[in-house]
C-alpha atoms as a PDB file:
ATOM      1  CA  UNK A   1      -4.961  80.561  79.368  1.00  0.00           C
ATOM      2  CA  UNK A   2      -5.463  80.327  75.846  1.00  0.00           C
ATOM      3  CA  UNK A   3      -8.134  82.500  74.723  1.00  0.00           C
ATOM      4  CA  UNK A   4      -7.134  82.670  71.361  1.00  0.00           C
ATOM      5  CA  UNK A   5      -9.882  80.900  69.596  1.00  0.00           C
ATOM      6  CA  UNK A   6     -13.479  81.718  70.526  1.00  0.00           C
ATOM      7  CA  UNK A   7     -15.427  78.345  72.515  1.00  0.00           C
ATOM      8  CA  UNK A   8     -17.825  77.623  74.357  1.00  0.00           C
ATOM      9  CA  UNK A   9     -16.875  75.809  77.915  1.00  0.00           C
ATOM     10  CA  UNK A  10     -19.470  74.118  80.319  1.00  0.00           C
ATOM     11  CA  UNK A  11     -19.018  72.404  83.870  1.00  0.00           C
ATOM     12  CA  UNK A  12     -21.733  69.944  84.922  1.00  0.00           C
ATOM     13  CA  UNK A  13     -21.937  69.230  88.546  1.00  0.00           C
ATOM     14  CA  UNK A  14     -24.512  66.518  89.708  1.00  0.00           C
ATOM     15  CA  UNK A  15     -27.009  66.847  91.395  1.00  0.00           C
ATOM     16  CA  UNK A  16     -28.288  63.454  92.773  1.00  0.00           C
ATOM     17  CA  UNK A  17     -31.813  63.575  94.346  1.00  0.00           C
ATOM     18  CA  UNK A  18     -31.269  63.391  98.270  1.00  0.00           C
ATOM     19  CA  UNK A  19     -28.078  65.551  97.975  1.00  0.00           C
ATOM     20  CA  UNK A  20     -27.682  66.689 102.076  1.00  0.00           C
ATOM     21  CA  UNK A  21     -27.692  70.517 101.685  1.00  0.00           C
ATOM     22  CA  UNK A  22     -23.536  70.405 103.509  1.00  0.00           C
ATOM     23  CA  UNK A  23     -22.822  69.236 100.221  1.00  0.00           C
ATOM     24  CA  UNK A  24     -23.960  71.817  97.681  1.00  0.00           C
ATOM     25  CA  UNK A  25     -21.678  72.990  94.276  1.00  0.00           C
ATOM     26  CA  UNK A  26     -18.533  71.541  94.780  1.00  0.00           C
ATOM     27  CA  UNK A  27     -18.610  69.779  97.922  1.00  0.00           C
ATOM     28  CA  UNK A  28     -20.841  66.929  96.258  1.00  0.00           C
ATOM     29  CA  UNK A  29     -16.961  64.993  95.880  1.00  0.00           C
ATOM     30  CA  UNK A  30     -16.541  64.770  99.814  1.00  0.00           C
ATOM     31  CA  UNK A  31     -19.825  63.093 100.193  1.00  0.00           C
ATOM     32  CA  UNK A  32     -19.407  59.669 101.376  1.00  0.00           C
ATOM     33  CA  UNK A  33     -22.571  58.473 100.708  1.00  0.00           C
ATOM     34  CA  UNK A  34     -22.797  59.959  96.633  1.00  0.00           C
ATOM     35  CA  UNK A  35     -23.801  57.397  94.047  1.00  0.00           C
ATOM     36  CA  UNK A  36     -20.988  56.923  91.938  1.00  0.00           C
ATOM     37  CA  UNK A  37     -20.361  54.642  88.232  1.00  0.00           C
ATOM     38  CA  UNK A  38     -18.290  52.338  86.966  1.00  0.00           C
ATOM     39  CA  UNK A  39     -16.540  53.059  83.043  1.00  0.00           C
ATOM     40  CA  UNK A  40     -19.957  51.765  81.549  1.00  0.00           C
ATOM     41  CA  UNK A  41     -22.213  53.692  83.279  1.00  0.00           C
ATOM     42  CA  UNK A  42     -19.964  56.899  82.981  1.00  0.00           C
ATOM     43  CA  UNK A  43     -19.936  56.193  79.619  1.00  0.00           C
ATOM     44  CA  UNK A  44     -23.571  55.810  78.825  1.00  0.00           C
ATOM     45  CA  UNK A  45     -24.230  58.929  80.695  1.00  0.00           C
ATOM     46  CA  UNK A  46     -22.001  60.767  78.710  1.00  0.00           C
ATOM     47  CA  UNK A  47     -23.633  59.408  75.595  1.00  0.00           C
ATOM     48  CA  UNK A  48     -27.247  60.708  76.723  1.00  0.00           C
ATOM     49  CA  UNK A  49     -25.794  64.189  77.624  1.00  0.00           C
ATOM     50  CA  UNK A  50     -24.487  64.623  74.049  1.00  0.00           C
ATOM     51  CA  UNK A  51     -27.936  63.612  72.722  1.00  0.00           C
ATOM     52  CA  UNK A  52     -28.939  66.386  74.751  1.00  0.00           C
ATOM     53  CA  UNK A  53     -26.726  69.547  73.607  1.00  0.00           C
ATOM     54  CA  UNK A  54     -26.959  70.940  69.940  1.00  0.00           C
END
């Protein structure tokens, strides 16, 4: 698994407002109705989450 260097590891899982409860944690993916992004708007999302973290 390669635990030989010390790290820190994070999974983000969103949590859109309006979420139907069926589709809590992991399910959110088989939500037909979830908002989804293009490359652009992924992009500038991931952008403002490292802002964010130290």
């Amino acid at each position: 698994m390669g635990h030989h260097s010390p790290h820190f590891h994070l999974h983000l899982f969103p949590r859109y407002p309006g979420t139907p409860t069926e589709y809590a944690f992991l399910q959110v993916d088989e939500w037909n109705g979830s908002p989804t992004g293009d490359a652009q708007q992924i992009a500038r999302f991931v952008a403002r989450l490292r802002r964010q973290l130290p």
